[in-house]
Protein backbone atom coordinates (compact mmCIF):
# COMPACT_ATOMS: atom_id res chain seq x y z
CA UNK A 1 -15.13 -15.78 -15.77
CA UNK A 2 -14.61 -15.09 -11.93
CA UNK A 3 -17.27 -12.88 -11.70
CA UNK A 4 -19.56 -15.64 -12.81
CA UNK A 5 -18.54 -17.93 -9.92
CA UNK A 6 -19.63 -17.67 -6.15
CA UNK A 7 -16.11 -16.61 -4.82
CA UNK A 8 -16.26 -18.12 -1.44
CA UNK A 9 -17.24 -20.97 -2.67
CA UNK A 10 -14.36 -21.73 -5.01
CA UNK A 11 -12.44 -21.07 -1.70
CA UNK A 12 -13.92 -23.77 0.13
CA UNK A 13 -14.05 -26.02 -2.53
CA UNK A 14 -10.00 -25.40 -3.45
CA UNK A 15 -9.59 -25.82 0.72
CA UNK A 16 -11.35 -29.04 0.74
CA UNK A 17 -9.71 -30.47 -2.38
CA UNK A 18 -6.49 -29.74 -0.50
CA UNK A 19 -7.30 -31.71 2.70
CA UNK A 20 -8.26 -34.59 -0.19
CA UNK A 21 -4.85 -34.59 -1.69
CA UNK A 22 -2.73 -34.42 1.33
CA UNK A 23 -5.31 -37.24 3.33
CA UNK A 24 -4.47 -39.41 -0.49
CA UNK A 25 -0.65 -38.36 0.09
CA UNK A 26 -0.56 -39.77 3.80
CA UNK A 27 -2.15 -42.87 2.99
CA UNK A 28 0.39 -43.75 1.00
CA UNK A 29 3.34 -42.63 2.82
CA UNK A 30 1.83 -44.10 6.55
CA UNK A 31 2.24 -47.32 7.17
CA UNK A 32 0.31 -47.62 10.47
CA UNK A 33 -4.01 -46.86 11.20
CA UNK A 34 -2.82 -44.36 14.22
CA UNK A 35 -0.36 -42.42 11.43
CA UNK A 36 -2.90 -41.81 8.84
CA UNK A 37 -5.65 -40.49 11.16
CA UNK A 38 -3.44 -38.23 12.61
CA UNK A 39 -2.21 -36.99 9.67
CA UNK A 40 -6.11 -36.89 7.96
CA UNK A 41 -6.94 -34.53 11.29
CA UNK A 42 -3.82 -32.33 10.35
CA UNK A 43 -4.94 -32.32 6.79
CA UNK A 44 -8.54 -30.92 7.66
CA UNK A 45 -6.87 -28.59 10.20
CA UNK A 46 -5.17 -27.19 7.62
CA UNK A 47 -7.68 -26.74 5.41
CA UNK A 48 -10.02 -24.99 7.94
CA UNK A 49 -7.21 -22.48 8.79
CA UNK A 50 -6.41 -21.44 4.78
CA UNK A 51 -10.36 -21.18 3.96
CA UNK A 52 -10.27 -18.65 6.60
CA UNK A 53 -7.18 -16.90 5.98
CA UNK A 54 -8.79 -16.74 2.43
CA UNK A 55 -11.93 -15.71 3.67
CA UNK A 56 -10.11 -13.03 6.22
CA UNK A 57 -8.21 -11.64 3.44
CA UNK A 58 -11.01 -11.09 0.71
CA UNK A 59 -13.76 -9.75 3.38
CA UNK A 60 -11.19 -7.94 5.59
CA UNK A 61 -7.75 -7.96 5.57
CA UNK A 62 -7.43 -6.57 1.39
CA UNK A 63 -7.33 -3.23 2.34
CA UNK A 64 -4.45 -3.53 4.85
CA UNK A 65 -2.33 -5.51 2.58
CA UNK A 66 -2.96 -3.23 -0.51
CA UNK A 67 -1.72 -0.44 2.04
CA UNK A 68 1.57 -2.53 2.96
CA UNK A 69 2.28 -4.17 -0.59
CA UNK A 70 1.53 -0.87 -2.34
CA UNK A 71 2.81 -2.50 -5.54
CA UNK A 72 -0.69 -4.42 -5.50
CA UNK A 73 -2.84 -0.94 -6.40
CA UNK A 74 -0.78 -0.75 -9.84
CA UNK A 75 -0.07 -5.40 -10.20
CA UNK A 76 -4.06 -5.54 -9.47
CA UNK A 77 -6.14 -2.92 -9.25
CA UNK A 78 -6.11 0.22 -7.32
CA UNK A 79 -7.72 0.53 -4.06
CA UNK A 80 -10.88 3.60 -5.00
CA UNK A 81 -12.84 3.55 -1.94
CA UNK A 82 -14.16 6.44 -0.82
CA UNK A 83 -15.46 10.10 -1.09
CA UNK A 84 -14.94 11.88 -4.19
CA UNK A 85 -15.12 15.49 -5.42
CA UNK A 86 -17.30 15.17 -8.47
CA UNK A 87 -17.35 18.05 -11.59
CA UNK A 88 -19.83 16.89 -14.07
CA UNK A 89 -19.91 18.55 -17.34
CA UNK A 90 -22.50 18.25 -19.07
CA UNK A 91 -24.86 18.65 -22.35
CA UNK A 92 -28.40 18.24 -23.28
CA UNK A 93 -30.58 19.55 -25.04
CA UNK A 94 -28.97 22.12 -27.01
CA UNK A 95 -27.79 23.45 -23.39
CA UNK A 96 -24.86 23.06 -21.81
CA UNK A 97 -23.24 23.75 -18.31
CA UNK A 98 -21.09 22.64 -15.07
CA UNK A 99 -22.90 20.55 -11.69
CA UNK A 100 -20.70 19.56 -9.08
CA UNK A 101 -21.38 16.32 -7.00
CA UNK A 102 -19.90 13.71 -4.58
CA UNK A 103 -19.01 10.10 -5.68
CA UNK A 104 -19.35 7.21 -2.91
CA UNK A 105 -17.04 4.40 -4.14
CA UNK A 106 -17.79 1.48 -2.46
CA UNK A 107 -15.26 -1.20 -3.43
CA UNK A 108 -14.00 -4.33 -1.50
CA UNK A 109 -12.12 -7.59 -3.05
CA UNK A 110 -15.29 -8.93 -5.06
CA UNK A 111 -17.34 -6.13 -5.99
CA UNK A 112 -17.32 -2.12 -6.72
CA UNK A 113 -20.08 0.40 -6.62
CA UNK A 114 -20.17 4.15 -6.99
CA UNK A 115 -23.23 6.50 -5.69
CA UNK A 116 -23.29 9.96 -6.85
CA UNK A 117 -24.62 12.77 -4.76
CA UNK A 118 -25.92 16.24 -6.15
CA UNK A 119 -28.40 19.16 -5.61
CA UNK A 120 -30.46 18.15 -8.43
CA UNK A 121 -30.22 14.29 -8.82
CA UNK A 122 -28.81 10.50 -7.08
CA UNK A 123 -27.27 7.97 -8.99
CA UNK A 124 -26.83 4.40 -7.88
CA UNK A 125 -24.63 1.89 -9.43
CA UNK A 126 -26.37 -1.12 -11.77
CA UNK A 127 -23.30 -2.36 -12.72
CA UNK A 128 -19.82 -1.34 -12.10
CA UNK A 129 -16.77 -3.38 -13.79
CA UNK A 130 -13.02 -2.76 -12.90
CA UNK A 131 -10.82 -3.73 -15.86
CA UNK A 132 -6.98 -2.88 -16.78
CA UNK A 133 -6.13 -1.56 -19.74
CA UNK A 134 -4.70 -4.64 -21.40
CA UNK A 135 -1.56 -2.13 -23.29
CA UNK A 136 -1.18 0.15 -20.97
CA UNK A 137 -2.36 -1.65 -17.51
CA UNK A 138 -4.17 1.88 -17.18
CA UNK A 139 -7.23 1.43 -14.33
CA UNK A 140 -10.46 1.64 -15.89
CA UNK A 141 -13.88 1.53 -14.56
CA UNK A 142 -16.82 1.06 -16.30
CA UNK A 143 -19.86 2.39 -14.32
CA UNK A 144 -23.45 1.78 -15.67
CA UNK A 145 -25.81 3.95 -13.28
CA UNK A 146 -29.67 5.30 -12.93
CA UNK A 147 -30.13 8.66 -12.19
CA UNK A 148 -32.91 9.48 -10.25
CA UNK A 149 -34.28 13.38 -10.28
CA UNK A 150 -34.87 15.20 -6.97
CA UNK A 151 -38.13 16.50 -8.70
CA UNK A 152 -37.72 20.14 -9.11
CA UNK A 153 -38.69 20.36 -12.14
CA UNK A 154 -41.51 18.61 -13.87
CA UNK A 155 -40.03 18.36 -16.83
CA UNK A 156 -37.25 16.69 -15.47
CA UNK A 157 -38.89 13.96 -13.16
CA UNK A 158 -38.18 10.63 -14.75
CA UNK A 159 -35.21 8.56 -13.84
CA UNK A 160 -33.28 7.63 -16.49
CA UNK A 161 -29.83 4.95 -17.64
CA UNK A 162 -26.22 6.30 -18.08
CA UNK A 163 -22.81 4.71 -18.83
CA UNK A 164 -19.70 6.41 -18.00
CA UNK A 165 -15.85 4.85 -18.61
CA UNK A 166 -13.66 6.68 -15.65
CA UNK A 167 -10.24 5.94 -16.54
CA UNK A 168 -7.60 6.62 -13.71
CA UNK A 169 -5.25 9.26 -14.29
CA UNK A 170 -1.79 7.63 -15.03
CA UNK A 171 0.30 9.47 -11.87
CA UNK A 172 -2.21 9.27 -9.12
CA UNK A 173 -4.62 7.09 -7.59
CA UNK A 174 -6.97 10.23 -6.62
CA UNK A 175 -8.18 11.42 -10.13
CA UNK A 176 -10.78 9.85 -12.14
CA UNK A 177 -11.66 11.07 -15.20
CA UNK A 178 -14.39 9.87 -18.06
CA UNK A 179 -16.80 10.55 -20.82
CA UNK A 180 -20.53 9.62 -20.11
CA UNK A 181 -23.85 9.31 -22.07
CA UNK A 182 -27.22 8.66 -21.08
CA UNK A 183 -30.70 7.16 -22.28
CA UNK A 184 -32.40 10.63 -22.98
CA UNK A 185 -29.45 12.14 -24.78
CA UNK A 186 -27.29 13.65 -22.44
CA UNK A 187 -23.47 13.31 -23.08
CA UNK A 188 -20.81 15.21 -20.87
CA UNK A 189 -17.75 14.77 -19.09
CA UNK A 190 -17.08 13.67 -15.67
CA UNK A 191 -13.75 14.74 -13.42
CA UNK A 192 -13.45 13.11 -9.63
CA UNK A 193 -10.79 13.86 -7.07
CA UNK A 194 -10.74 11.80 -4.27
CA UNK A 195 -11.22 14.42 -1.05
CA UNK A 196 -9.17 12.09 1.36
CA UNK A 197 -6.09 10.49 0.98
């Protein structure tokens, strides 16, 4: 799995292992000492350039090309960053009601977090998991989270667990919308619309 692997270096190794095959290739095809150390300098100059063109693109350049190959947000996965209008319905207890929040999604070419923002409580991402919906190639995110309570209430002071599956609706890229459940029993319903588009 590619999650498993350190990214950048698979980049450098797949960069290096190119300047190995095309050094092997011009070997063979140059006859002369001069020719094949030229062409081994060209071959590691080469290399250098795509690990950072890699590099460029994951760290810094995904978000442009997502913006000019649109196609990419529905091929790969869609681009989420940023702030989000958060209605959290929710039960527990035997009670019910409506809190509003803000999501933070933080999300670049390797990784994806979400913070959420309210009067009452923060949440910060343990683990967050982009996936496609392997039928529909709907955008799903699973979001694992611990909620932390602003300590208002003493009865409501320890931080607990929650996992939430935020599917993206299927005709925009600024609505989120999931079921959630927590470790001390809470179950709801969470809607986000991304304020800025």
């Amino acid at each position: 799995m590619i999650n498993l692997l350190p990214v950048t270096k698979v980049i450098a190794i797949i960069s290096m292992l190119y300047a190995i095959l095309i050094s092997f290739i011009l070997y063979f095809v140059y006859e002369s000492e001069s020719d094949v150390s030229e062409g081994i300098s060209i071959a590691i100059k080469g290399a250098t350039v795509l690990n950072f063109i890699l590099l460029g693109i994951i760290y810094f350049g995904w978000r442009w090309l997502w913006k000019k190959i649109p196609i990419l947000n529905s091929f790969l996965f869609p681009d989420l960053n940023g702030e989000w209008d958060m209605t959290i319905h929710w039960r527990w207890n035997g009670k019910g009601g409506v809190a509003q929040a803000t999501a933070y999604i933080k999300q670049d070419f390797l990784k994806i977090s979400m913070e959420v923002a309210s009067e009452d409580s923060d949440s910060s991402t343990l683990l967050a998991k982009p996936q496609k919906d392997p039928e529909s190639g709907r955008a799903i995110l699973y979001y694992i989270y611990r909620n932390t309570p602003k300590l208002k209430d003493e009865n409501d002071s320890s931080s607990y667990d929650g996992t939430a599956i935020l599917k993206l609706d299927h005709n925009s890229t600024n609505l989120l919308e999931g079921n959630y459940y927590t470790d001390r029993l809470t179950t709801g319903h969470y809607k986000l619309k991304r304020k800025y588009t």
